[in-house]
Protein backbone atom coordinates (compact mmCIF):
# COMPACT_ATOMS: atom_id res chain seq x y z
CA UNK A 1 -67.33 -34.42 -20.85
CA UNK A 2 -65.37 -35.15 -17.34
CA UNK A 3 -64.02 -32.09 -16.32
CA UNK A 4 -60.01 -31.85 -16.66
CA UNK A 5 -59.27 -30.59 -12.95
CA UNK A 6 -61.83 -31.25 -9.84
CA UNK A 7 -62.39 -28.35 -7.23
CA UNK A 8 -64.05 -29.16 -4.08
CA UNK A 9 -64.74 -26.93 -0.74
CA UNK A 10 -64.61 -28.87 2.75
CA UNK A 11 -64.37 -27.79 6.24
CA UNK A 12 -61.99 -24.86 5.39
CA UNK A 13 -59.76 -27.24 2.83
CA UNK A 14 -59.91 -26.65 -1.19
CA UNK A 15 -58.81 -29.84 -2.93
CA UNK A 16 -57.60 -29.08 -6.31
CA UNK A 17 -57.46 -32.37 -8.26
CA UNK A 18 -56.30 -32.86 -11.98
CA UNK A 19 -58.60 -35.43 -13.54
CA UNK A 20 -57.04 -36.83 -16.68
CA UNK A 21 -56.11 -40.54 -14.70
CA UNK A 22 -56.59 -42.60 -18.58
CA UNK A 23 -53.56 -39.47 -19.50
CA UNK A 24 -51.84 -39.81 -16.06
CA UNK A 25 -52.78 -36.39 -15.45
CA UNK A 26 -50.35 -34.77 -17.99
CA UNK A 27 -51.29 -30.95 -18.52
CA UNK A 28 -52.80 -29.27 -21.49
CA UNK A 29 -53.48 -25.95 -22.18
CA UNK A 30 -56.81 -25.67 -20.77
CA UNK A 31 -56.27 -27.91 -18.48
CA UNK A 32 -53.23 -25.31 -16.86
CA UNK A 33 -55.44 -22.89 -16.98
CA UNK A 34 -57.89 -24.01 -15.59
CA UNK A 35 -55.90 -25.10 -12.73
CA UNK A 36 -54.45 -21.49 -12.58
CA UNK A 37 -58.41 -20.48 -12.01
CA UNK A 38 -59.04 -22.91 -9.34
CA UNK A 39 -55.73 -21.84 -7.08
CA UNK A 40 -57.05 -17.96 -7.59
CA UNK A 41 -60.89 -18.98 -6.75
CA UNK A 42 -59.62 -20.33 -3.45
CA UNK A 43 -57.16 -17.59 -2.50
CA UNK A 44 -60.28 -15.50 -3.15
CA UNK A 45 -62.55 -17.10 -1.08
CA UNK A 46 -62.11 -16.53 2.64
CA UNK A 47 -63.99 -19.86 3.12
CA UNK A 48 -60.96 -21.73 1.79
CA UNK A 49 -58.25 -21.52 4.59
CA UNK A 50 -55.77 -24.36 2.54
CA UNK A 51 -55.15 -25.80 -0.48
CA UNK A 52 -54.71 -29.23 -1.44
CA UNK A 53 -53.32 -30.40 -4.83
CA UNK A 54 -53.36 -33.65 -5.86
CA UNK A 55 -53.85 -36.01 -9.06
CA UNK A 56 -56.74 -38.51 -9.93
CA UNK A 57 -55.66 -42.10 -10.45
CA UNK A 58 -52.66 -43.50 -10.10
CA UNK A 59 -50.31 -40.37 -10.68
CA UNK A 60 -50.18 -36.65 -9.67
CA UNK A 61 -48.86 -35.35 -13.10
CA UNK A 62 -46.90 -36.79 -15.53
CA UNK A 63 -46.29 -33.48 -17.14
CA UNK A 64 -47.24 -32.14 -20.59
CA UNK A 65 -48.90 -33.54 -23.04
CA UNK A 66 -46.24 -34.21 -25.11
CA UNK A 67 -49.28 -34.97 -27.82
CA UNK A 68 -49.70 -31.12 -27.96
CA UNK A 69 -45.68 -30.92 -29.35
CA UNK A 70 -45.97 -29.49 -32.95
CA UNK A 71 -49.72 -28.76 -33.17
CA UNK A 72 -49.42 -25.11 -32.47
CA UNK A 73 -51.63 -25.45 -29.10
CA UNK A 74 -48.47 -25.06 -27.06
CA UNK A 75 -48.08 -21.31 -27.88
CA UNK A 76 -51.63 -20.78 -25.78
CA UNK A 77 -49.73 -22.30 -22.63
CA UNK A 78 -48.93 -18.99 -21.17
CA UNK A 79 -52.34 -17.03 -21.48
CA UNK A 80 -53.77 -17.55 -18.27
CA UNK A 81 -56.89 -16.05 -16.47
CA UNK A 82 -56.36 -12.79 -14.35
CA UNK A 83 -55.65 -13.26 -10.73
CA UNK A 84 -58.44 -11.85 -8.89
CA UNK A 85 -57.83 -9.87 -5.66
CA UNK A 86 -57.26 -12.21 -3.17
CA UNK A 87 -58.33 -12.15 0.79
CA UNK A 88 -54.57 -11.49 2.23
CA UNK A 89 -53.48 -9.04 0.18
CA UNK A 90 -52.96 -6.56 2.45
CA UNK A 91 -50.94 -8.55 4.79
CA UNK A 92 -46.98 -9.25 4.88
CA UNK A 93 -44.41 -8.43 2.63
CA UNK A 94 -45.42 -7.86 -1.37
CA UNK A 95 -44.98 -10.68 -3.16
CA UNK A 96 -45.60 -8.97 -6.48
CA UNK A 97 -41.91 -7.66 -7.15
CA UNK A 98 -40.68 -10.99 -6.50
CA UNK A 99 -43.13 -13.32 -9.04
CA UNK A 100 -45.72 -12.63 -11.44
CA UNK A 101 -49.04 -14.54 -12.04
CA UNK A 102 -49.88 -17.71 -14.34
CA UNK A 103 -46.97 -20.58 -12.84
CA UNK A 104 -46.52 -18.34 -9.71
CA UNK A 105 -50.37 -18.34 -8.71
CA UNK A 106 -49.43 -20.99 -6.14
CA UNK A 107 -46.62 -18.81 -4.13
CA UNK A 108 -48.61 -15.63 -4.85
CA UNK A 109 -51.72 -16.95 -3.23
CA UNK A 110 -52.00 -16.05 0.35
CA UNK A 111 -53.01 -19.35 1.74
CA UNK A 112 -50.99 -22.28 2.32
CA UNK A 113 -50.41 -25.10 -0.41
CA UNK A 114 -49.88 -28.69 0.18
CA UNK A 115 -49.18 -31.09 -2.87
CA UNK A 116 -50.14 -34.47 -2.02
CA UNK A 117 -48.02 -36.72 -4.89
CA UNK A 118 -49.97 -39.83 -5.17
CA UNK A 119 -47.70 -41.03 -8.34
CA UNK A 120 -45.09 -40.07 -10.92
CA UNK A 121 -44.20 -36.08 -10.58
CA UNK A 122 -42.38 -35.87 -14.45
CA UNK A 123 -41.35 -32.29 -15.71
CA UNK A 124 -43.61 -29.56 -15.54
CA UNK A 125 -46.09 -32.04 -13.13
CA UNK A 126 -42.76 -32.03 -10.83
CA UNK A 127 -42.15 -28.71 -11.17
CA UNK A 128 -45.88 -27.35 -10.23
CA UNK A 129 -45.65 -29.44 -7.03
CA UNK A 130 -42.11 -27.47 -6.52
CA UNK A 131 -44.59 -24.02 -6.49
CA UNK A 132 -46.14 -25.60 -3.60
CA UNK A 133 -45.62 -24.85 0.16
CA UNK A 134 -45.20 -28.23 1.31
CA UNK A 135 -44.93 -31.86 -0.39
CA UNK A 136 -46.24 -35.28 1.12
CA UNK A 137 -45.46 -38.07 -1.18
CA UNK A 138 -46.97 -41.64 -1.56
CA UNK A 139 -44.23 -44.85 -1.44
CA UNK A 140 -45.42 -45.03 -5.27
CA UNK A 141 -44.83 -41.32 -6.09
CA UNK A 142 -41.63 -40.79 -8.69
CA UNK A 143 -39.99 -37.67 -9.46
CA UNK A 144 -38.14 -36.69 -12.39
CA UNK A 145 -36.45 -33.11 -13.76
CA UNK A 146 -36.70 -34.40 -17.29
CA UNK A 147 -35.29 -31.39 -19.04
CA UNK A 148 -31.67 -32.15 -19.37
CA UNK A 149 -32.79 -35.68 -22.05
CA UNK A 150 -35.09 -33.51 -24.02
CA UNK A 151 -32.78 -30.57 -24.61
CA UNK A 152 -34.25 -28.25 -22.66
CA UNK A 153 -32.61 -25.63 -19.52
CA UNK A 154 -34.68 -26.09 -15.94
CA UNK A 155 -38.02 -24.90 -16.98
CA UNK A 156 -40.65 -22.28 -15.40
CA UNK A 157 -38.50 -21.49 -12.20
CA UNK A 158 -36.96 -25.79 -11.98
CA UNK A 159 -33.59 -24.97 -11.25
CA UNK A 160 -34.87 -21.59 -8.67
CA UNK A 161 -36.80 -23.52 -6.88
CA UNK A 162 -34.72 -26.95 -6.63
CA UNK A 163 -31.65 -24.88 -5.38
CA UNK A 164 -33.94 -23.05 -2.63
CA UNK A 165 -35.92 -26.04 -1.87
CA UNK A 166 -32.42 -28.59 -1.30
CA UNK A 167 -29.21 -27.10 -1.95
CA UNK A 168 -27.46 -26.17 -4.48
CA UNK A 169 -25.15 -29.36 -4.94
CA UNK A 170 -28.86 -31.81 -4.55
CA UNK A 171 -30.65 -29.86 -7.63
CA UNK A 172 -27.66 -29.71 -9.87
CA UNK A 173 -27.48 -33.39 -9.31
CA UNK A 174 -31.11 -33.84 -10.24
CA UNK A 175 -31.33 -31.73 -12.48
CA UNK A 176 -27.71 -32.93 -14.57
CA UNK A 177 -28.66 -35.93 -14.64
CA UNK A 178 -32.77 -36.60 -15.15
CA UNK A 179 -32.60 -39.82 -13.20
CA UNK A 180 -36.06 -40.91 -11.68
CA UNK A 181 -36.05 -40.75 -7.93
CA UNK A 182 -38.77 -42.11 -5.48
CA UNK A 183 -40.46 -40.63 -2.45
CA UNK A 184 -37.81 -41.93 0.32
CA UNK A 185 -34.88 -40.22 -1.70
CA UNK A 186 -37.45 -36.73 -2.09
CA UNK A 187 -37.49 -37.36 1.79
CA UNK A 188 -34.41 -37.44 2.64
CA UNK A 189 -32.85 -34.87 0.20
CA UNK A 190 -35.91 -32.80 2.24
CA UNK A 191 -37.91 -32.28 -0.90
CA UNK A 192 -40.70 -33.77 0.60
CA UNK A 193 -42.15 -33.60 4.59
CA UNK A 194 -42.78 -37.16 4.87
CA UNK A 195 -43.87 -40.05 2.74
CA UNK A 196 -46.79 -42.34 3.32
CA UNK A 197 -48.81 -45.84 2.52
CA UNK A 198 -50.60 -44.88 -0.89
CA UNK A 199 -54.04 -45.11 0.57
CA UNK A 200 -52.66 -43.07 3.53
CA UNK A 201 -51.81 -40.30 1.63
CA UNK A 202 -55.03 -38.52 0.97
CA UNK A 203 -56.60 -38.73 4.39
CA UNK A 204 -53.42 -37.55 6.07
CA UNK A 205 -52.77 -34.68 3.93
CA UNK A 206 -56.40 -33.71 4.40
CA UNK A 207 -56.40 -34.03 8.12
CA UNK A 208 -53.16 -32.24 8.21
CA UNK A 209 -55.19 -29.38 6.26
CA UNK A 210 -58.07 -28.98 8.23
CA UNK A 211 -55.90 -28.60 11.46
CA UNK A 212 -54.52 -25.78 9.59
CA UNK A 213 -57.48 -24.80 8.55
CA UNK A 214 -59.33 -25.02 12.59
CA UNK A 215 -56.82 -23.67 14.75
CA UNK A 216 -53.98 -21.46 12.50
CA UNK A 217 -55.25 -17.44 11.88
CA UNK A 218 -55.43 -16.78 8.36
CA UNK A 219 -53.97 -13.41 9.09
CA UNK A 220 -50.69 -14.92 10.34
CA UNK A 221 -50.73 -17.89 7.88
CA UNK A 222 -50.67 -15.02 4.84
CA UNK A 223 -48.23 -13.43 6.75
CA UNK A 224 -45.81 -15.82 7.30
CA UNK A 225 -46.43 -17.12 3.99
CA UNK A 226 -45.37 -13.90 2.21
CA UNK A 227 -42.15 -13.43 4.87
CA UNK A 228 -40.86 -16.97 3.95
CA UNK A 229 -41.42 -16.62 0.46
CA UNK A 230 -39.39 -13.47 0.26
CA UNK A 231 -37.12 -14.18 2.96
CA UNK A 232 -34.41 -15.44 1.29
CA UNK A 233 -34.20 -12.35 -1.48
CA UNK A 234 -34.30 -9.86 1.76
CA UNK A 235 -31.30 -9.34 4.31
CA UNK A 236 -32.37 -9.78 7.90
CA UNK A 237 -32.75 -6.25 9.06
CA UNK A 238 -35.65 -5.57 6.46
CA UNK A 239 -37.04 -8.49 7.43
CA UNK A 240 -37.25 -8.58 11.00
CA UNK A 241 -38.62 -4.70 10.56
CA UNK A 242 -41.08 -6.25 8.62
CA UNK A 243 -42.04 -9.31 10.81
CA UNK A 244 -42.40 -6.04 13.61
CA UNK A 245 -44.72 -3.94 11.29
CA UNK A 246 -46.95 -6.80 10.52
CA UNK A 247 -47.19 -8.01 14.58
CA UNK A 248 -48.38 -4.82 15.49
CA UNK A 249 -51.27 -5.26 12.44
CA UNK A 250 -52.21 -8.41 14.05
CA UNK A 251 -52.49 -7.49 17.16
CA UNK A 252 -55.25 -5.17 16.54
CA UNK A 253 -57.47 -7.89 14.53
CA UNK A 254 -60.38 -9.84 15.05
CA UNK A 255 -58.53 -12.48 15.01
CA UNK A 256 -56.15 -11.74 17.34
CA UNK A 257 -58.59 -11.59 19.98
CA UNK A 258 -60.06 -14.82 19.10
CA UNK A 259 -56.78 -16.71 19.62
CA UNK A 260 -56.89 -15.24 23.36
CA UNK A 261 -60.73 -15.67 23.88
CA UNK A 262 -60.69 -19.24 22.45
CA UNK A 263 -57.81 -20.14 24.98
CA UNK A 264 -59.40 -18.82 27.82
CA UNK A 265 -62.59 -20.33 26.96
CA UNK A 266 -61.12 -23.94 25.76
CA UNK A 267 -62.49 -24.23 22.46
CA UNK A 268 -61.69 -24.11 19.33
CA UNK A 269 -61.26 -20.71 17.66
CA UNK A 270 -63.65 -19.17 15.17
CA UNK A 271 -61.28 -16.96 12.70
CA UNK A 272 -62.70 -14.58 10.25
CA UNK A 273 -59.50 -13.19 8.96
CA UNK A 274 -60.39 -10.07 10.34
């Protein structure tokens, strides 16, 4: 049986694939969940610096199985696995009074996320690439806040997210009116960081990873993670108290001293996230 989402482990990068390409990648239950697991093993393991979610095929997620509508195999959607503890924890503001676990595993996870859209992003597949840090899209890629034409409000966090992510004006008018949108339009409403040749995607997005992954602390990648995720619920004096608490942390780490030794010495830095 071919396994619903792919999880591989290279040179400090955790692609996260979901493999349904015949199904356009649309989500079941299991499949959700075992996505859910996947983001949580890599925020657990200190090998994985970033993560990398994509889809197999031609399309990143087309959404939910609508299939599953009326079978009763919807109401296991939101029973997802624990979040283990993850490396990171400890460092920058708490993200737990600001989002739980299950949808949220991908903000609550202290390493960076990067959704590479190689296709159509429809409803819930275009709102789990909204969870994500950053977007690259494909010139194929089409997005599409389907909720409005099926009778339903902006689901799990749509209309949060759009309004932080573009404006307030740009997601109502996505989000009114469910039109389909492509990758230059996610671009230049600043959905997306840039868009790229379909077969250009993949290797950029994974060689944009890996520099993360080389030369960024993992220490101040959590932490500025957590402060940017929080940052717009906080008013600026916490936060800049904050930013101060969490420099003086750093610069007693392992990792600290690295930066400065690997400078000196003209190579690349070895990290530990200690």
């Amino acid at each position: 049986m071919t396994e619903p989402v792919l999880y591989n482990l290279a040179d400090g990068v955790a692609t996260i694939t979901l493999n349904r390409p015949d199904k356009l990648n649309a989500l079941t239950p299991e499949m959700l969940s075992g996505f859910f697991a996947a983001v949580a093993r890599a925020g657990a393991d200190p090998e994985a610096r970033v993560i990398v979610v994509t889809g197999a095929g031609r399309s990143f997620c087309a959404g939910l199985d609508l299939s599953i509508i009326g079978t009763g195999a919807g109401g296991r959607l939101e029973t997802h696995p624990d979040v283990a503890p993850q490396w990171g924890d400890d460092v920058g503001p708490a993200l737990a009074p600001y989002y739980s676990g299950g949808w949220p595993v991908l903000i609550t996870c202290r390493k960076p996320t990067i959704a590479a859209i190689n296709g159509p992003a429809f409803g819930w597949g275009f709102i789990l690439s909204l969870h994500c840090d950053i977007r690259f899209a494909s010139t194929s890629a089409l997005f599409n806040a389907t909720f409005a034409r099926i009778g339903v409000p902006g689901e799990k966090g749509a209309a949060w997210l759009l309004t932080r992510h573009i404006g307030q004006a740009k997601a109502l008018d996505l989000l009114y009116t469910a039109r389909r949108f492509d990758g230059r339009e996610a671009k230049a409403l600043g959905l997306v960081n840039d868009v790229l040749d379909d077969e250009a995607l993949l290797p950029h997005v994974l060689d944009y990873a890996r520099t993360i992954a080389t030369f960024s602390a993992p220490r101040s990648l959590a932490a500025m993670k957590a402060q940017v995720w929080t940052a717009l619920d906080e008013d600026y004096t916490t936060a800049f108290a904050a930013a101060d608490r969490e420099q003086d942390k750093a610069t007693h780490t392992e990792d600290f001293r690295e930066a400065f030794a690997s400078y000196r010495e003209k190579r690349p830095p070895r990290y530990t996230g200690r």
